[in-house]
PDB file of N, CA and C in Angstrom:
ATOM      1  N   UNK A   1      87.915 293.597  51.382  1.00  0.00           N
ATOM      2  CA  UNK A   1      88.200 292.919  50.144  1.00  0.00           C
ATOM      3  C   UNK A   1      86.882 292.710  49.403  1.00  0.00           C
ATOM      4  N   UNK A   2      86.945 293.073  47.946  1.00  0.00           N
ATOM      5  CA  UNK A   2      85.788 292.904  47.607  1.00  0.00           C
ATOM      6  C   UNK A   2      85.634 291.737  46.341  1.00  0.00           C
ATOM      7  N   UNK A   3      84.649 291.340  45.887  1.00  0.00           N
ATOM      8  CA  UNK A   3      84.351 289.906  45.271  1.00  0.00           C
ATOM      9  C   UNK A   3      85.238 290.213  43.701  1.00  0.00           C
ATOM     10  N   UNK A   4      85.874 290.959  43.281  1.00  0.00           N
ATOM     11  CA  UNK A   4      86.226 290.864  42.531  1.00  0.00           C
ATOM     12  C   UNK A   4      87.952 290.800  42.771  1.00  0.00           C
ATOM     13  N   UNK A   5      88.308 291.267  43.662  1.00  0.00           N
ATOM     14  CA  UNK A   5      89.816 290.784  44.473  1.00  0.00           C
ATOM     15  C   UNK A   5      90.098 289.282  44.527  1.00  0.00           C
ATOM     16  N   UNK A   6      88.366 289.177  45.445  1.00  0.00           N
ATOM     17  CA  UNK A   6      88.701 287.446  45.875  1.00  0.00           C
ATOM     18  C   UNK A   6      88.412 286.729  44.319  1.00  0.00           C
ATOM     19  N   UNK A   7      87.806 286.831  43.063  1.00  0.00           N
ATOM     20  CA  UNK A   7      87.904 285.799  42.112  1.00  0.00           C
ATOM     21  C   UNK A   7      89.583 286.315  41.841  1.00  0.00           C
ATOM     22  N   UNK A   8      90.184 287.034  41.574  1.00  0.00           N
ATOM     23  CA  UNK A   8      91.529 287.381  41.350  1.00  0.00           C
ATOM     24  C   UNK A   8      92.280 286.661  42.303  1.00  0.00           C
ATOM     25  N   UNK A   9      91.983 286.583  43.069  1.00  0.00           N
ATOM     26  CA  UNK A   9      93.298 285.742  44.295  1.00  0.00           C
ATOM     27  C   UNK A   9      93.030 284.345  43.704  1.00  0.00           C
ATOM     28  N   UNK A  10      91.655 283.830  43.757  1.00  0.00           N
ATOM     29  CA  UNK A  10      91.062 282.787  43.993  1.00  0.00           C
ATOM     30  C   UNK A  10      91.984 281.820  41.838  1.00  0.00           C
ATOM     31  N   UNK A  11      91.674 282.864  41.292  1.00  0.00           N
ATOM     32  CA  UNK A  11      92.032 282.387  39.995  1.00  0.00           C
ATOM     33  C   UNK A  11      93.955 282.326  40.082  1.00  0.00           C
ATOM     34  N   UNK A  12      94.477 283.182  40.717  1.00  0.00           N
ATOM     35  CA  UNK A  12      95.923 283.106  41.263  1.00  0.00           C
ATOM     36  C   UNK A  12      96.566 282.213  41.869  1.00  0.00           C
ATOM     37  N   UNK A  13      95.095 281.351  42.528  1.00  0.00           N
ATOM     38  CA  UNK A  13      95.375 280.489  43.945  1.00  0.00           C
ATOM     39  C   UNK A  13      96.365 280.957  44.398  1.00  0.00           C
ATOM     40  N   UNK A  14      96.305 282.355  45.337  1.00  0.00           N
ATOM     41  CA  UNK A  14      97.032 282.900  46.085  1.00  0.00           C
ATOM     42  C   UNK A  14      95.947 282.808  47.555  1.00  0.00           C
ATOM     43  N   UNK A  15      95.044 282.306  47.668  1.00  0.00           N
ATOM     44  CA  UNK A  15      94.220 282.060  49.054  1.00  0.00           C
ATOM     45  C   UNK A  15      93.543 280.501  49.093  1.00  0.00           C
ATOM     46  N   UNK A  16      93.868 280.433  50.237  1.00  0.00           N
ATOM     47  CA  UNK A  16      92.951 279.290  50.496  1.00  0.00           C
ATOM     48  C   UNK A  16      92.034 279.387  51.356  1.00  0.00           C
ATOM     49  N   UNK A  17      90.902 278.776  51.241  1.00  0.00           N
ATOM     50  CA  UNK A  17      89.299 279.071  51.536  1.00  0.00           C
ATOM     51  C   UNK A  17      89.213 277.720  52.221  1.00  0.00           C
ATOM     52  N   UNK A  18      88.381 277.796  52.641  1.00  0.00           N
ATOM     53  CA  UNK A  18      87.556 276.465  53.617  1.00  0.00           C
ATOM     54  C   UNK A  18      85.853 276.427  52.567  1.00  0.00           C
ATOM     55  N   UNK A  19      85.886 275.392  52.238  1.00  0.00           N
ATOM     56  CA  UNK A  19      84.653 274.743  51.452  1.00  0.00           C
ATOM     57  C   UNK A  19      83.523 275.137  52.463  1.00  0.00           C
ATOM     58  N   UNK A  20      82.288 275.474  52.216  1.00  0.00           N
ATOM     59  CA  UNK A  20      81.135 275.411  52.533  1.00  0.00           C
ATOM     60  C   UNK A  20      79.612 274.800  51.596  1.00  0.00           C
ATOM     61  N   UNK A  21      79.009 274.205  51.951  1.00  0.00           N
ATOM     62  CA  UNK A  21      78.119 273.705  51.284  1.00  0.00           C
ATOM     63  C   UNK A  21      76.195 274.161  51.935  1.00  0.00           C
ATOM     64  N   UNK A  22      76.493 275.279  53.180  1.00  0.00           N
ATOM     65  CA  UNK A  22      75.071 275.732  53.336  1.00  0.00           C
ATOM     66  C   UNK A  22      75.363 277.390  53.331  1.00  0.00           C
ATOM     67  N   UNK A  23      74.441 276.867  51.926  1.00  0.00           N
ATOM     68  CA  UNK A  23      73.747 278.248  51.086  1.00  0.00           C
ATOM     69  C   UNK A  23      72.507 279.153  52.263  1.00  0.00           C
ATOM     70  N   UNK A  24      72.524 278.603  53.356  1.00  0.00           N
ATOM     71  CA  UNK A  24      71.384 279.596  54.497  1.00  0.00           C
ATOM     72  C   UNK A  24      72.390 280.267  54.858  1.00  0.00           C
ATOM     73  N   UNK A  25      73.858 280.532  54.750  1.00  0.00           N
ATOM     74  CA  UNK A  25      74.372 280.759  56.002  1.00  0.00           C
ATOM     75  C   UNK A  25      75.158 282.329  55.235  1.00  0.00           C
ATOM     76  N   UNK A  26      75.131 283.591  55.802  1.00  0.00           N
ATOM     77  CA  UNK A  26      75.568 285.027  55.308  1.00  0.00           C
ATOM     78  C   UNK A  26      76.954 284.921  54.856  1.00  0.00           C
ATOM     79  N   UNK A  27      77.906 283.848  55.053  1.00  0.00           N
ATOM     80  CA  UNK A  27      78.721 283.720  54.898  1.00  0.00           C
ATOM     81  C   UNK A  27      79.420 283.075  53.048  1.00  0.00           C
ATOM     82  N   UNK A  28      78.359 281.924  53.004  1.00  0.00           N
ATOM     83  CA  UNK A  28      78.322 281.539  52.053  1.00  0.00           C
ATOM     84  C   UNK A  28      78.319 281.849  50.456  1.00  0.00           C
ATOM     85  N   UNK A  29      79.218 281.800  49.330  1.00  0.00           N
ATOM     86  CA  UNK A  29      79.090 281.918  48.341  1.00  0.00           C
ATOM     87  C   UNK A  29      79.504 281.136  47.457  1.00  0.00           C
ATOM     88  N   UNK A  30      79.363 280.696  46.878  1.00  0.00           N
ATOM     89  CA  UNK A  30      79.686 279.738  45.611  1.00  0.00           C
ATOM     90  C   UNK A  30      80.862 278.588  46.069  1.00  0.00           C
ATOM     91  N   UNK A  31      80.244 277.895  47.221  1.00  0.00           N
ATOM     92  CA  UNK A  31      80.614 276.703  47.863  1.00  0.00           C
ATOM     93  C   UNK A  31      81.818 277.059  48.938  1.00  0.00           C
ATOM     94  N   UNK A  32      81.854 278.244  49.129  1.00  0.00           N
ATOM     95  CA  UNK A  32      83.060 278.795  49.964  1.00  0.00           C
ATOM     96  C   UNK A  32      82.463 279.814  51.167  1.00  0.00           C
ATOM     97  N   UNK A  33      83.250 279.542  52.081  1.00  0.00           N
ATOM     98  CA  UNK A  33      83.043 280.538  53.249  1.00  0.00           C
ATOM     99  C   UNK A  33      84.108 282.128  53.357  1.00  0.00           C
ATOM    100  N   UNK A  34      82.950 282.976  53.106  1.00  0.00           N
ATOM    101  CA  UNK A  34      83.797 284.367  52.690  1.00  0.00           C
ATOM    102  C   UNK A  34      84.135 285.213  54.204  1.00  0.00           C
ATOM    103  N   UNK A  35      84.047 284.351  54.954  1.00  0.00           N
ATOM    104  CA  UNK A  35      84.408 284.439  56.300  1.00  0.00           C
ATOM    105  C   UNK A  35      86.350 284.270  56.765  1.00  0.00           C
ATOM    106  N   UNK A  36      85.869 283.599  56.096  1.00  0.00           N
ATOM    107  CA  UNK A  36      87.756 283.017  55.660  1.00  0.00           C
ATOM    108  C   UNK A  36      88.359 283.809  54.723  1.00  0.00           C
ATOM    109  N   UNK A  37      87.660 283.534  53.501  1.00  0.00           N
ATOM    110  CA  UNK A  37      88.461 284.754  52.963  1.00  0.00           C
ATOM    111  C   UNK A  37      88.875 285.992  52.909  1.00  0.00           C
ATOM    112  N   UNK A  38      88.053 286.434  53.766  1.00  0.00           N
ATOM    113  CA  UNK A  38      88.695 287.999  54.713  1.00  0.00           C
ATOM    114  C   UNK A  38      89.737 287.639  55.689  1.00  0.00           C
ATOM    115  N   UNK A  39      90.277 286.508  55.863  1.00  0.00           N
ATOM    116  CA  UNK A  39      91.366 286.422  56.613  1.00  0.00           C
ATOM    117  C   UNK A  39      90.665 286.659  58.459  1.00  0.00           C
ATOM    118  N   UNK A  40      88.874 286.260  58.577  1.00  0.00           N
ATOM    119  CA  UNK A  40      88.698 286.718  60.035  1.00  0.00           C
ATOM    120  C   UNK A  40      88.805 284.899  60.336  1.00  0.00           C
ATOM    121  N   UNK A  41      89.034 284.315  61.332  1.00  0.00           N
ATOM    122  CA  UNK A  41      88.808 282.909  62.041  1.00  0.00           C
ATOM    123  C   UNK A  41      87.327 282.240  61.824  1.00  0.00           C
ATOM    124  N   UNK A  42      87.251 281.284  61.132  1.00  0.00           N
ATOM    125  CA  UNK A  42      86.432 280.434  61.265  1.00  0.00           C
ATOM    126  C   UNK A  42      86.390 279.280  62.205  1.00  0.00           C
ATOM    127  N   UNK A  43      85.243 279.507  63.006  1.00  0.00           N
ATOM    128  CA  UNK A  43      85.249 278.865  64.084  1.00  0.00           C
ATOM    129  C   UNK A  43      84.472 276.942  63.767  1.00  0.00           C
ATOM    130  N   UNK A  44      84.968 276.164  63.959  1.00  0.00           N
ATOM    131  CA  UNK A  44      84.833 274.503  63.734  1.00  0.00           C
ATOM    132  C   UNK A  44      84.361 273.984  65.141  1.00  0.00           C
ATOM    133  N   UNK A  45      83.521 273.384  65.537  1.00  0.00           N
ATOM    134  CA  UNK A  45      83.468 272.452  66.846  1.00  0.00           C
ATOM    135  C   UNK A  45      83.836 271.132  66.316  1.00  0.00           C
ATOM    136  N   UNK A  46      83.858 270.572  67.542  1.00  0.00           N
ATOM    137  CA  UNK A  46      84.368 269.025  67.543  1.00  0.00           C
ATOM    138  C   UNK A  46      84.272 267.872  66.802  1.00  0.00           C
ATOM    139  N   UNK A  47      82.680 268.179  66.144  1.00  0.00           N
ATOM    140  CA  UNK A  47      81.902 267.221  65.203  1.00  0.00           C
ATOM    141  C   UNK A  47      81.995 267.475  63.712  1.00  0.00           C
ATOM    142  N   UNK A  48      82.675 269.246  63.600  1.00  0.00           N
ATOM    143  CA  UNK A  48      82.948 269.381  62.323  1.00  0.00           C
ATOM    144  C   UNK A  48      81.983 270.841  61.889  1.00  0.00           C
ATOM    145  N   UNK A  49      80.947 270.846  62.313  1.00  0.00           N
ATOM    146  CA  UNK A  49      80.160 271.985  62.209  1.00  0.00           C
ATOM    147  C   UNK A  49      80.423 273.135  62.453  1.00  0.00           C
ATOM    148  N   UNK A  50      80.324 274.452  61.573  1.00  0.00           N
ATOM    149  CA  UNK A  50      80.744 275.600  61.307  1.00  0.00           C
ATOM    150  C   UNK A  50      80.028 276.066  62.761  1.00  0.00           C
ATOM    151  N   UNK A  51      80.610 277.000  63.243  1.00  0.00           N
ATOM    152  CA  UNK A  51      79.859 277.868  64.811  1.00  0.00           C
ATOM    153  C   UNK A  51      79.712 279.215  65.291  1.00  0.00           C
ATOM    154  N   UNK A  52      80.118 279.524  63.436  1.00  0.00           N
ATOM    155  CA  UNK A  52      79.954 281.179  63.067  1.00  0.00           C
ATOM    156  C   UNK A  52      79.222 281.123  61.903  1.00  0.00           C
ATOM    157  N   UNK A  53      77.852 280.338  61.933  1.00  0.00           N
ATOM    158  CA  UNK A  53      76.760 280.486  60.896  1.00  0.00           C
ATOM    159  C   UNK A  53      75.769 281.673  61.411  1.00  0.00           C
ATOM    160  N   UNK A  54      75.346 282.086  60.372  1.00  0.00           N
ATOM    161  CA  UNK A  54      74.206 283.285  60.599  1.00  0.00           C
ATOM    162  C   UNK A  54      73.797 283.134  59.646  1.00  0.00           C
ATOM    163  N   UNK A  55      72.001 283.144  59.409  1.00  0.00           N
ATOM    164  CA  UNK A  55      70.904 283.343  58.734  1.00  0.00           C
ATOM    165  C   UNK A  55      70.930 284.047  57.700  1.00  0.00           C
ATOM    166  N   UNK A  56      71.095 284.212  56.724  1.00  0.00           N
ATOM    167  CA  UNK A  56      70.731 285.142  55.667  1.00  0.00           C
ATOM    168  C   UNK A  56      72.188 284.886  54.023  1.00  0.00           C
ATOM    169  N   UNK A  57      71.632 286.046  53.313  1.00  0.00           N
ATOM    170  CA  UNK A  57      72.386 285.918  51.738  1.00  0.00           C
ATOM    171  C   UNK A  57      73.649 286.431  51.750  1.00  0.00           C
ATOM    172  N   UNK A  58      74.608 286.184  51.213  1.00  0.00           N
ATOM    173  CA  UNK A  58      75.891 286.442  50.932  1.00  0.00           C
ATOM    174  C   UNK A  58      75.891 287.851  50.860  1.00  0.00           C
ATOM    175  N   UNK A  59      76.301 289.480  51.098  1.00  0.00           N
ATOM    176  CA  UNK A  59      76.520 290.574  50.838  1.00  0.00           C
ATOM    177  C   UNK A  59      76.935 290.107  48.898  1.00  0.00           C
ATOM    178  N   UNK A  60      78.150 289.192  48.996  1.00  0.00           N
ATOM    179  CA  UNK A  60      78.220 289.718  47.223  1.00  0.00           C
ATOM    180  C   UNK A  60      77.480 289.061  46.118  1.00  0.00           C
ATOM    181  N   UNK A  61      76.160 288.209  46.790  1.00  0.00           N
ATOM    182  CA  UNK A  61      75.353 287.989  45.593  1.00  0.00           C
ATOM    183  C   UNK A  61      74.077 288.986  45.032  1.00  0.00           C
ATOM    184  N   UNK A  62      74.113 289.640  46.273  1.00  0.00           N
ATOM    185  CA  UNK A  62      73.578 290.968  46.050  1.00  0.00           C
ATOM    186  C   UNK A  62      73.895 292.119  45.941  1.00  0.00           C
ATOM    187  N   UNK A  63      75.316 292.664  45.406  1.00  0.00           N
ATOM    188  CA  UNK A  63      76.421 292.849  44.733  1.00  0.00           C
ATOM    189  C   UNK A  63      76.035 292.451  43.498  1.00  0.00           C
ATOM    190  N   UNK A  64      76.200 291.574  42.839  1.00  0.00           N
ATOM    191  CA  UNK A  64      76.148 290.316  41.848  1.00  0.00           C
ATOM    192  C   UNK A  64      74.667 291.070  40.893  1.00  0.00           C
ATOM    193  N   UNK A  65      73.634 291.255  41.608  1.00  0.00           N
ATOM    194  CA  UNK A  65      72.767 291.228  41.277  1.00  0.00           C
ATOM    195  C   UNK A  65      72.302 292.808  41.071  1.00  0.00           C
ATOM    196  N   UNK A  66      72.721 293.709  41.287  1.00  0.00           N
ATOM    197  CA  UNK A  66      72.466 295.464  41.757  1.00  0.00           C
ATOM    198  C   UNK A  66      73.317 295.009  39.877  1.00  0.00           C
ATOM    199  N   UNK A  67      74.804 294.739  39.966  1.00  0.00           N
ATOM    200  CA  UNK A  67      75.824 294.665  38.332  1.00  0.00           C
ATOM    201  C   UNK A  67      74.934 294.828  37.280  1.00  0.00           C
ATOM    202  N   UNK A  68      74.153 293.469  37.226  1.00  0.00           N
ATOM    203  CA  UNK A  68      73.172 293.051  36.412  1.00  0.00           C
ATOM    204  C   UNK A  68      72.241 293.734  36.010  1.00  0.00           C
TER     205      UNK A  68
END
């Protein structure tokens, strides 16, 4: 699925996303976890903390930015 599907679903509200608020994490884009929105499991521990974070930039803000 690519970032222009998900603003189309997302403007449809035909998906629901799980909020994210750390911009370190590859997953992250514009306050949302695009981990979820591929429909793969986002993993939560006990305290609330995401446990499928990884280091680095979103694939579609650099996407975003090649457009431009």
């Amino acid at each position: 699925m690519n970032k222009e599907q998900v603003k189309e679903m997302i403007e449809k509200r035909c998906v629901n996303f799980i909020m994210c608020t750390n911009s370190e994490c590859k997953y992250y884009w514009e306050d949302m976890c695009t981990k979820n929105v591929g429909n793969e499991i986002v993993h939560i521990d006990d305290s609330g903390k995401c446990e499928d974070f990884e280091q680095g930039e979103c694939d579609w803000y650099k996407e975003m930015e090649e457009e431009e």
